[in-house]
N, C-alpha and C. Protein backbone atom coordinates (compact mmCIF):
# COMPACT_ATOMS: atom_id res chain seq x y z
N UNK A 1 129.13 179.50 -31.74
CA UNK A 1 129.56 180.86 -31.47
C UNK A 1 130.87 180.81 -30.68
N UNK A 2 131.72 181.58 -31.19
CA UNK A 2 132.94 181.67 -30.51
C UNK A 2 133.08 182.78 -29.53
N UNK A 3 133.69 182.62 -28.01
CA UNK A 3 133.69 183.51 -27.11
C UNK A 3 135.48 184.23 -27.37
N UNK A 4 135.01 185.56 -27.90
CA UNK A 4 136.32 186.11 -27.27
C UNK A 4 136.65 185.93 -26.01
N UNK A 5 138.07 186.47 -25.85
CA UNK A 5 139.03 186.51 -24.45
C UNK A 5 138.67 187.10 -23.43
N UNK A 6 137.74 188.57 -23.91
CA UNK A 6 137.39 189.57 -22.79
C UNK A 6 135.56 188.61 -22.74
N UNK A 7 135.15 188.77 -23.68
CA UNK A 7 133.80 187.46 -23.09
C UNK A 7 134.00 186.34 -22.36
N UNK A 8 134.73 185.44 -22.49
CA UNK A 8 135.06 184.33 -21.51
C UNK A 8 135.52 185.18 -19.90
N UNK A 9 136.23 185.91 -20.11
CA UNK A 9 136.79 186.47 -18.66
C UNK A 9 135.48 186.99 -18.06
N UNK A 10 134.58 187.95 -18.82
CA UNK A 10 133.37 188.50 -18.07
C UNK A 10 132.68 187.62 -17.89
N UNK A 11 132.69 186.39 -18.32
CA UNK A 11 131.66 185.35 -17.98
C UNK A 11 131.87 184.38 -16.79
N UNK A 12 133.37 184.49 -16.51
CA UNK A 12 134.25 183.86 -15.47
C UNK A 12 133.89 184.71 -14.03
N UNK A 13 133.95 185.84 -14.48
CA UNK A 13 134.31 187.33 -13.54
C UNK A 13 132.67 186.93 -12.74
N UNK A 14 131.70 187.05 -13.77
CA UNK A 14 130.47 187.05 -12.95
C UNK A 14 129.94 185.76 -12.37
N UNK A 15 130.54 184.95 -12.91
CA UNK A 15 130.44 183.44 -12.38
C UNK A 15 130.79 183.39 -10.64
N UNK A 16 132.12 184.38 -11.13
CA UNK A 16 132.74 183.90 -9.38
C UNK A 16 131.48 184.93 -8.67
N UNK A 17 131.21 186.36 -9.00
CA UNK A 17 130.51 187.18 -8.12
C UNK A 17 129.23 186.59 -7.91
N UNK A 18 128.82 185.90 -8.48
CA UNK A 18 127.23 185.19 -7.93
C UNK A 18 127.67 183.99 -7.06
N UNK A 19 128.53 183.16 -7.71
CA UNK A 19 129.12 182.28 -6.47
C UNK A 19 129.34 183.15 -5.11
N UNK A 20 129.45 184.40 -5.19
CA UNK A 20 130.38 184.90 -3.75
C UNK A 20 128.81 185.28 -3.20
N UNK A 21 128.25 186.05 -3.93
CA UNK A 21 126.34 186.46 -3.68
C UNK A 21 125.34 185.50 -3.39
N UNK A 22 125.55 184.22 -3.40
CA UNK A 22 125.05 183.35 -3.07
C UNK A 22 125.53 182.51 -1.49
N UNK A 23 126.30 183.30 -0.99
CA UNK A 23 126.73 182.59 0.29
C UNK A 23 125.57 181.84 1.25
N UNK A 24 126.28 181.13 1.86
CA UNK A 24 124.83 181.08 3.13
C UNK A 24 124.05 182.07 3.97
N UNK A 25 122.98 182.04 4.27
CA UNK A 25 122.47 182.69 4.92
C UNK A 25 123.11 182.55 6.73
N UNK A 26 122.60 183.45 7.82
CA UNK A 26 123.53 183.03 8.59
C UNK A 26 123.38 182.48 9.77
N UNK A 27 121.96 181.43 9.27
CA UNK A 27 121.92 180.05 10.20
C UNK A 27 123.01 178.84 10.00
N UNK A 28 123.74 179.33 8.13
CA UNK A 28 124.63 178.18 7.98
C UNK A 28 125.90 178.65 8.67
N UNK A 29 126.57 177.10 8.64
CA UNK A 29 128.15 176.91 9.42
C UNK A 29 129.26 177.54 8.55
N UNK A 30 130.14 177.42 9.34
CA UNK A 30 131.80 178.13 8.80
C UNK A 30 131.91 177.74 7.73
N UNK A 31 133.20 177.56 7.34
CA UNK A 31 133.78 176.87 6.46
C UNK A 31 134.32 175.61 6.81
N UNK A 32 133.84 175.53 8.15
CA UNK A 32 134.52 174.34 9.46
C UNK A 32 133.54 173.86 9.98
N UNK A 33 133.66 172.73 10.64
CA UNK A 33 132.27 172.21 11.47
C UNK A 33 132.54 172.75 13.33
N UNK A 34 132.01 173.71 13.25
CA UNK A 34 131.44 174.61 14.04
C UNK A 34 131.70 173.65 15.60
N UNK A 35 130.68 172.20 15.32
CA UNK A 35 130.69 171.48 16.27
C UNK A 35 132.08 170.98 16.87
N UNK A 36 133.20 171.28 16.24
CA UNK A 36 134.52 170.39 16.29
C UNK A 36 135.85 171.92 16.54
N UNK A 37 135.33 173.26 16.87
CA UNK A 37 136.12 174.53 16.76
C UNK A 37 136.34 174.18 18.21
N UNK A 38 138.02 174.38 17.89
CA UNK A 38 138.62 173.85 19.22
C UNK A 38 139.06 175.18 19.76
N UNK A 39 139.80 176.21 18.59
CA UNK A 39 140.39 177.59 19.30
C UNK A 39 139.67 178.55 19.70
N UNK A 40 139.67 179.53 20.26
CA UNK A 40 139.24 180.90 20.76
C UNK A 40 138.58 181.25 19.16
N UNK A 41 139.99 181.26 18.07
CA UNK A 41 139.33 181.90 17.04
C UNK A 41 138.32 181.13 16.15
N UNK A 42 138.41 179.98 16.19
CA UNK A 42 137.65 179.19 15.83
C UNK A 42 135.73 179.40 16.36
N UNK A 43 135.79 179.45 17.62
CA UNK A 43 134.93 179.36 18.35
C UNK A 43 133.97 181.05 18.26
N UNK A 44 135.24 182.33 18.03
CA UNK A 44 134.72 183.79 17.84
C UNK A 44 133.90 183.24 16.08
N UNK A 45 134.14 182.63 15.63
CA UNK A 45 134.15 182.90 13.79
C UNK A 45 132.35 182.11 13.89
N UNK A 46 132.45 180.99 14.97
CA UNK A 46 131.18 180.00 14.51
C UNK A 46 130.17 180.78 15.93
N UNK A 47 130.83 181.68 16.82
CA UNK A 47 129.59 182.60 17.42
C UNK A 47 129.54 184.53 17.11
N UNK A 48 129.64 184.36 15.47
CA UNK A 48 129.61 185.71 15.17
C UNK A 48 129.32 185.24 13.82
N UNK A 49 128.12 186.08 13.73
CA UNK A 49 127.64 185.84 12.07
C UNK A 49 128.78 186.60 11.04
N UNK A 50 128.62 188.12 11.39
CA UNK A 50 129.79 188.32 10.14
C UNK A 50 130.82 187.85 10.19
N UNK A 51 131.63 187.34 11.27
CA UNK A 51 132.81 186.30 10.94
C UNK A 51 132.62 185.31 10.41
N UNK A 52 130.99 184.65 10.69
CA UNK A 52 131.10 183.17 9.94
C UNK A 52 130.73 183.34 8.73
N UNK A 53 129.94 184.90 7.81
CA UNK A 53 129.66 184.86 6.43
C UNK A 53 131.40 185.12 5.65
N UNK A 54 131.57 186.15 6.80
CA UNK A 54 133.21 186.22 6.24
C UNK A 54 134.38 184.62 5.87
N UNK A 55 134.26 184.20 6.76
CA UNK A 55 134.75 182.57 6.73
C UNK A 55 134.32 181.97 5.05
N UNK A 56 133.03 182.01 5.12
CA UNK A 56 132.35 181.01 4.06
C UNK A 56 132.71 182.01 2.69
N UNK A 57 132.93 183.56 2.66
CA UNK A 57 132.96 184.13 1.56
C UNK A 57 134.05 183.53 1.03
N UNK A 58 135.11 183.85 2.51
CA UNK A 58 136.65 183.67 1.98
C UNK A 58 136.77 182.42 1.44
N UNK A 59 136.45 181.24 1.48
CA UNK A 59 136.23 179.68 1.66
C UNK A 59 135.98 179.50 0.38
N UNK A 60 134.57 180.07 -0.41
CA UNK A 60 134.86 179.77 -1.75
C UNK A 60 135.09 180.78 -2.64
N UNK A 61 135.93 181.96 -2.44
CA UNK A 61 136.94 182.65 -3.09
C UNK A 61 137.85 181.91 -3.12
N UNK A 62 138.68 181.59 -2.12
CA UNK A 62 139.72 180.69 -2.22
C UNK A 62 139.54 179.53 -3.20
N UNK A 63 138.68 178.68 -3.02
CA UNK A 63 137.92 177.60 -3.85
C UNK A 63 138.46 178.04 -5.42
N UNK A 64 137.97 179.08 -5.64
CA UNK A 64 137.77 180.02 -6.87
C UNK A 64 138.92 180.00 -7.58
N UNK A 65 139.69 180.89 -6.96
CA UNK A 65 141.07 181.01 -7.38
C UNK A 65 141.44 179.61 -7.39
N UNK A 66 141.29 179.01 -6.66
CA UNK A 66 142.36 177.97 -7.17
C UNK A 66 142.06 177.13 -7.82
N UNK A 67 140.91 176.88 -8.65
CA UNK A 67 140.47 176.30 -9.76
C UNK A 67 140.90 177.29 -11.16
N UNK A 68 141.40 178.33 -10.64
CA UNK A 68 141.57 179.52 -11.74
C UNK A 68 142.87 179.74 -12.00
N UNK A 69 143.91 179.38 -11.33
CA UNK A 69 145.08 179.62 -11.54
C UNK A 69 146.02 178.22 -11.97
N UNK A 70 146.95 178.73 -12.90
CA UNK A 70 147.57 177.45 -13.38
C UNK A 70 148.26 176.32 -11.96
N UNK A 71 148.84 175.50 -12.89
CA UNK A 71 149.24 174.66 -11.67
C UNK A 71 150.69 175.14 -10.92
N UNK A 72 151.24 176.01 -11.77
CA UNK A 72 152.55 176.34 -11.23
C UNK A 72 152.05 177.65 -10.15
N UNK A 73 151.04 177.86 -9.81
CA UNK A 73 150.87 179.06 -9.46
C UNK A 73 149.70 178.74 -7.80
N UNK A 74 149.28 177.22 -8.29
CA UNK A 74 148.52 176.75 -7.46
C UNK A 74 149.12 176.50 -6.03
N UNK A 75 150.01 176.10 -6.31
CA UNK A 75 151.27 175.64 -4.36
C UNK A 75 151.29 176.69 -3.89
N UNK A 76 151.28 178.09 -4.29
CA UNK A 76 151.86 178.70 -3.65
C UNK A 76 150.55 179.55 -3.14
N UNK A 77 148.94 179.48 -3.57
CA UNK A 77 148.23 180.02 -3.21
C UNK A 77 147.60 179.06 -2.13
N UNK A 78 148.41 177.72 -2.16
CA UNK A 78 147.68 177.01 -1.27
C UNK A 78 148.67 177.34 0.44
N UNK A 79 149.98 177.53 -0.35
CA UNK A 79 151.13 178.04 1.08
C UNK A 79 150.43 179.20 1.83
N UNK A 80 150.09 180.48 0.84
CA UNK A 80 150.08 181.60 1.29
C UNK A 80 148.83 181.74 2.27
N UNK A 81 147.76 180.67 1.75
CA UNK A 81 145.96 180.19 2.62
C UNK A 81 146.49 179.83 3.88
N UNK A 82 147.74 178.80 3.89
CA UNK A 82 148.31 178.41 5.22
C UNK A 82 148.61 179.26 6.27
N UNK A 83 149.52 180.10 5.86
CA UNK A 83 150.08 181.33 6.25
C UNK A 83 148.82 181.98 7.11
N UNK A 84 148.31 182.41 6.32
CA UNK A 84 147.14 183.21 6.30
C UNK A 84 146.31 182.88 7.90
N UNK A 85 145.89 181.90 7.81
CA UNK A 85 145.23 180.76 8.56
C UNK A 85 145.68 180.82 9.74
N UNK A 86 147.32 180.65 10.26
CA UNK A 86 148.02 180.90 10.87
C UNK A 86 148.07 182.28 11.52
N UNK A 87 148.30 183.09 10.82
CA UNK A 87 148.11 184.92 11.22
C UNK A 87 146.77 184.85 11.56
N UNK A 88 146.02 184.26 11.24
CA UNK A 88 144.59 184.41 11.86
C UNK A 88 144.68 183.81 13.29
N UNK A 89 144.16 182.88 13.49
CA UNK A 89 144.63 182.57 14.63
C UNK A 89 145.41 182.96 15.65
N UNK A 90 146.08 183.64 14.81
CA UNK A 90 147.16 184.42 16.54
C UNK A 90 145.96 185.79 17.31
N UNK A 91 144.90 185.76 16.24
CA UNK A 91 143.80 186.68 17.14
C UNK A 91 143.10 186.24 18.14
N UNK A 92 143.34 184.69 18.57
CA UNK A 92 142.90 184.19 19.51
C UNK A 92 141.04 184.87 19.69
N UNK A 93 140.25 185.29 20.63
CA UNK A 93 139.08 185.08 20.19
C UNK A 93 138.66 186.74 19.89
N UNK A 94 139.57 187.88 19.72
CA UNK A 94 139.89 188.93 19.24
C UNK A 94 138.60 189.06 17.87
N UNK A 95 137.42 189.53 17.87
CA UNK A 95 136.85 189.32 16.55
C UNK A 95 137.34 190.82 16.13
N UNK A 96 137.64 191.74 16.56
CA UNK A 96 138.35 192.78 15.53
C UNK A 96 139.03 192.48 14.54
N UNK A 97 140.10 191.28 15.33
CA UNK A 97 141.39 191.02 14.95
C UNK A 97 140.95 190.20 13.66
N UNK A 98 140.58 189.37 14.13
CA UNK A 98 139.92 188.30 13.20
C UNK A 98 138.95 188.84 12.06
N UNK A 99 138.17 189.71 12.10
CA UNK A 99 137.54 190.63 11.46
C UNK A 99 138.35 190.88 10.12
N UNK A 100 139.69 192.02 10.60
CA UNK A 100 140.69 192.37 9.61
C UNK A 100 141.15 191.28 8.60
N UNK A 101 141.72 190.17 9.40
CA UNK A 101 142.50 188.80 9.08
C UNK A 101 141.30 188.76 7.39
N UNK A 102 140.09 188.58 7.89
CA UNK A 102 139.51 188.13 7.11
C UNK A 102 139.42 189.23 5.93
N UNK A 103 139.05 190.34 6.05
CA UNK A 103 139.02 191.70 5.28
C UNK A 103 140.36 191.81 4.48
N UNK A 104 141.23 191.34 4.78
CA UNK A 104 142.77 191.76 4.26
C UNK A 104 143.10 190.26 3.56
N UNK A 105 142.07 188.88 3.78
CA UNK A 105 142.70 187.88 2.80
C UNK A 105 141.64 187.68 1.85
N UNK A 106 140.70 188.77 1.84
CA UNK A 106 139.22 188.48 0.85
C UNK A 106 139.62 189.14 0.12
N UNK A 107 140.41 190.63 0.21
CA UNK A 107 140.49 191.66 -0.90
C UNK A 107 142.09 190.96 -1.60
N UNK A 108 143.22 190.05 -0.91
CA UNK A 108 144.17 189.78 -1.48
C UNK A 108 143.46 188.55 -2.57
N UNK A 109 142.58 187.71 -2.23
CA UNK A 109 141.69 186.93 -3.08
C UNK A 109 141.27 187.20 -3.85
N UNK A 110 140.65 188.53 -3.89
CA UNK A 110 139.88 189.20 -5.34
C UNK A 110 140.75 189.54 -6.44
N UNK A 111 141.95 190.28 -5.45
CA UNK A 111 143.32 190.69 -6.72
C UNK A 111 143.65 189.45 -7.25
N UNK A 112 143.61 188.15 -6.84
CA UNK A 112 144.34 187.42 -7.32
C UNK A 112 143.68 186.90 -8.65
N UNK A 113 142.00 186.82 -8.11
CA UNK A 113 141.10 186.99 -9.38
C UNK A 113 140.94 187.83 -10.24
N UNK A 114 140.91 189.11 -9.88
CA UNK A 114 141.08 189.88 -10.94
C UNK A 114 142.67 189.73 -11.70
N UNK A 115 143.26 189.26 -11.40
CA UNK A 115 144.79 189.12 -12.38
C UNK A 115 144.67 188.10 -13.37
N UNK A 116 143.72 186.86 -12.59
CA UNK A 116 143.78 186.08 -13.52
C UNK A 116 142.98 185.93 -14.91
N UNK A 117 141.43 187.20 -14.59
CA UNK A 117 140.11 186.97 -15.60
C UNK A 117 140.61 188.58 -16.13
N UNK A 118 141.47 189.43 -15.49
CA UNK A 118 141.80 190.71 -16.20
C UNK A 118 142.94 191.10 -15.85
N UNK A 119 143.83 189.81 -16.52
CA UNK A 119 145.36 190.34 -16.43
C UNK A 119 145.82 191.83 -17.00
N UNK A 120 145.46 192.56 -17.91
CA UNK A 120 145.49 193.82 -19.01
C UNK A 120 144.82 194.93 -17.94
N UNK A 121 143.71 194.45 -17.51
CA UNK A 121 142.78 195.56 -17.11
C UNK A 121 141.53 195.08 -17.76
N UNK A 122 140.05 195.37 -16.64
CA UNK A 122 138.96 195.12 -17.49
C UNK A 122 138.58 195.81 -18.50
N UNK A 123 139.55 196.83 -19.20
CA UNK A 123 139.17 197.75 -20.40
C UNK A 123 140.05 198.15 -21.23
């Protein structure tokens, strides 16, 4: 059986959303070893559950995308994670701050997925 273009993408699309629905529960660790969080923000993310489910969502979204995007497209989602990472951190142990950081690089993550499994639009 052959998968059309819009079947392969919906099959991609829900692949990643159960990957993202399947996170840890929130006895598990960051995306970091918890034991080794040297910064303020480090330390807010591994003593705050929704920062640390937020961490692990973002962690393999990121993962996601970048198994999903070509290679010319890959450096620069790995620059922009840097970046990112960086602006986080300047929230020092701020979990508002850090809160947002995370809220504003999960939804830039999703666009980046949705461009790649519904470049057109899903319809």
């Amino acid at each position: 059986m052959r998968l059309t273009s819009l079947a392969l993408a919906s099959m991609i699309a829900l692949g990643a959303q159960v990957a993202v629905l399947a996170l840890p529960t929130a006895a598990s660790a960051a995306s970091f070893d918890c034991r080794r969080a040297a910064t303020g923000t480090e330390r807010a993310i591994c003593a705050t559950t929704s920062l640390n489910d937020r961490d692990v969502q973002m962690a393999q979204l990121y993962g996601i995308v970048r198994k999903l995007v070509p290679m010319g497209t890959r450096g620069a989602i790995m620059d922009r994670q840097s970046v990112w990472i960086r602006e986080r951190n300047r929230c020092g142990a701020d979990r508002a701050c850090i809160g947002k950081s995370y809220d504003r690089r999960i939804a830039e993550l999703y666009r980046v997925l949705e461009e790649r499994v519904y470049p057109q639009g899903p319809f």
